[in-house]
Protein backbone atom coordinates (compact mmCIF):
# COMPACT_ATOMS: atom_id res chain seq x y z
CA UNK A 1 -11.95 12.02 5.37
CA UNK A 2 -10.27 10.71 2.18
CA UNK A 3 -10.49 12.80 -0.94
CA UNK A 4 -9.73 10.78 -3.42
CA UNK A 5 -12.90 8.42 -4.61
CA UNK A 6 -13.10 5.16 -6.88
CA UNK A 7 -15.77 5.87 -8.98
CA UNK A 8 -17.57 3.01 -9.35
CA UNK A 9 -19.33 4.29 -12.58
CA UNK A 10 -16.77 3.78 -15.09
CA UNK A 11 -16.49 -0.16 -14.27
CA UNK A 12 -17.25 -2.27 -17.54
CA UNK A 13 -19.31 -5.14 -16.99
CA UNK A 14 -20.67 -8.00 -19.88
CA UNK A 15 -23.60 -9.23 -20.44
CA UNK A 16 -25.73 -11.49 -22.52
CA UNK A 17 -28.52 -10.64 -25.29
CA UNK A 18 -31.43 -11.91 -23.75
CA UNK A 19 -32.96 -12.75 -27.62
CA UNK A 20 -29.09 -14.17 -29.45
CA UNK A 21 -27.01 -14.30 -26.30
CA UNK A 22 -24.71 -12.33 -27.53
CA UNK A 23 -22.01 -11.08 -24.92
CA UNK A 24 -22.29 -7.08 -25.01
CA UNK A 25 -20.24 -4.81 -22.91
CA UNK A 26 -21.70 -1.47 -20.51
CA UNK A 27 -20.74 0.28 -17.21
CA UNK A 28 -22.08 0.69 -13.53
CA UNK A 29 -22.83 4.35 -14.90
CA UNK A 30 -25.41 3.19 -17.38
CA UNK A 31 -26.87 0.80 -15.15
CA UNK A 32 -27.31 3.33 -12.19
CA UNK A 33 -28.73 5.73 -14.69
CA UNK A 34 -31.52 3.41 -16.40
CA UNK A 35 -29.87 3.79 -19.75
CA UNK A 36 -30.38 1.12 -22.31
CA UNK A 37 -28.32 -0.42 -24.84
CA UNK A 38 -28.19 -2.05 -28.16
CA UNK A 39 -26.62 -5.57 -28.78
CA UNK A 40 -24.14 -5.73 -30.89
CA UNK A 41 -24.94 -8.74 -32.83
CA UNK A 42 -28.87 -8.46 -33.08
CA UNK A 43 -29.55 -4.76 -31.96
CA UNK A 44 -32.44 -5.83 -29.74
CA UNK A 45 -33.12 -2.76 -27.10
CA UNK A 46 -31.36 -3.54 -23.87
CA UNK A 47 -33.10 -1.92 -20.75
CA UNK A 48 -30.03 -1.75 -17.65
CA UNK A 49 -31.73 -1.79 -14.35
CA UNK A 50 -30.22 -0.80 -11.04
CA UNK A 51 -32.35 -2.08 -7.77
CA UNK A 52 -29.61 0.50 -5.92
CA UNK A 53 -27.16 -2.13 -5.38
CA UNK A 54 -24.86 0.27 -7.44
CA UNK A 55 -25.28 2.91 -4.86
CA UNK A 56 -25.07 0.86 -2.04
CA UNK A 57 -21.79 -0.82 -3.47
CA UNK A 58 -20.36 3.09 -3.64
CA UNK A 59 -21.15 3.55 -0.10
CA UNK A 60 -19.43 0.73 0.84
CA UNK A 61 -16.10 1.97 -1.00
CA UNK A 62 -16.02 5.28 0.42
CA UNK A 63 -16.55 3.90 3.73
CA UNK A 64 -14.02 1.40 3.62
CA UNK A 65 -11.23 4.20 2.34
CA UNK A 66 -11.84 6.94 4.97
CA UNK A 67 -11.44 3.48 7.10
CA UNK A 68 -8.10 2.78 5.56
CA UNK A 69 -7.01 6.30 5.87
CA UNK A 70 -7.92 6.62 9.42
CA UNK A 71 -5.75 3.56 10.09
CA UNK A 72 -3.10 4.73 8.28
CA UNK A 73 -2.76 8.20 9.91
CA UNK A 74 -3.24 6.62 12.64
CA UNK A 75 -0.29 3.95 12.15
CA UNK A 76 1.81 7.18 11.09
CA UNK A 77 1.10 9.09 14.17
CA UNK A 78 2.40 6.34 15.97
CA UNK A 79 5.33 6.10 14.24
CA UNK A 80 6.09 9.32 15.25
CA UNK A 81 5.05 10.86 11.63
CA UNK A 82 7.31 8.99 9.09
């Protein structure tokens, strides 16, 4: 299995004030994690909410690298190890 991970968590995303549309930055971490965060231009409350699309987008990394590193062990053993 691969040991190295993209953690999805640290990803910065934008979004819009709801109340002055206001474009205000946050990551997949705060999201997954229910935090909340203030806009920048207004400082309405921002509640982030995750329906576990954030999870199921991690499981879909991991599972696609241990893919690619099975295929590429598998490309070197063929190759005779280079």
């Amino acid at each position: 299995m691969v040991t190295d991970k993209i953690d999805l968590s640290d990803v910065s995303l934008k979004m819009n004030c709801p109340k002055c549309s206001c474009e205000n930055d946050f990551t997949l971490g705060q999201a997954s994690h229910g935090e909340s965060i203030a806009c920048t231009k207004c400082g309405v409350t921002i509640k982030l909410v995750d329906n576990g699309s954030i999870d199921q987008a991690q499981g879909s990394v991991d599972r696609s690298l241990d893919e690619l590193k099975k295929t590429i062990d598998s490309v070197n053993r063929k190759l005779g190890g280079r």
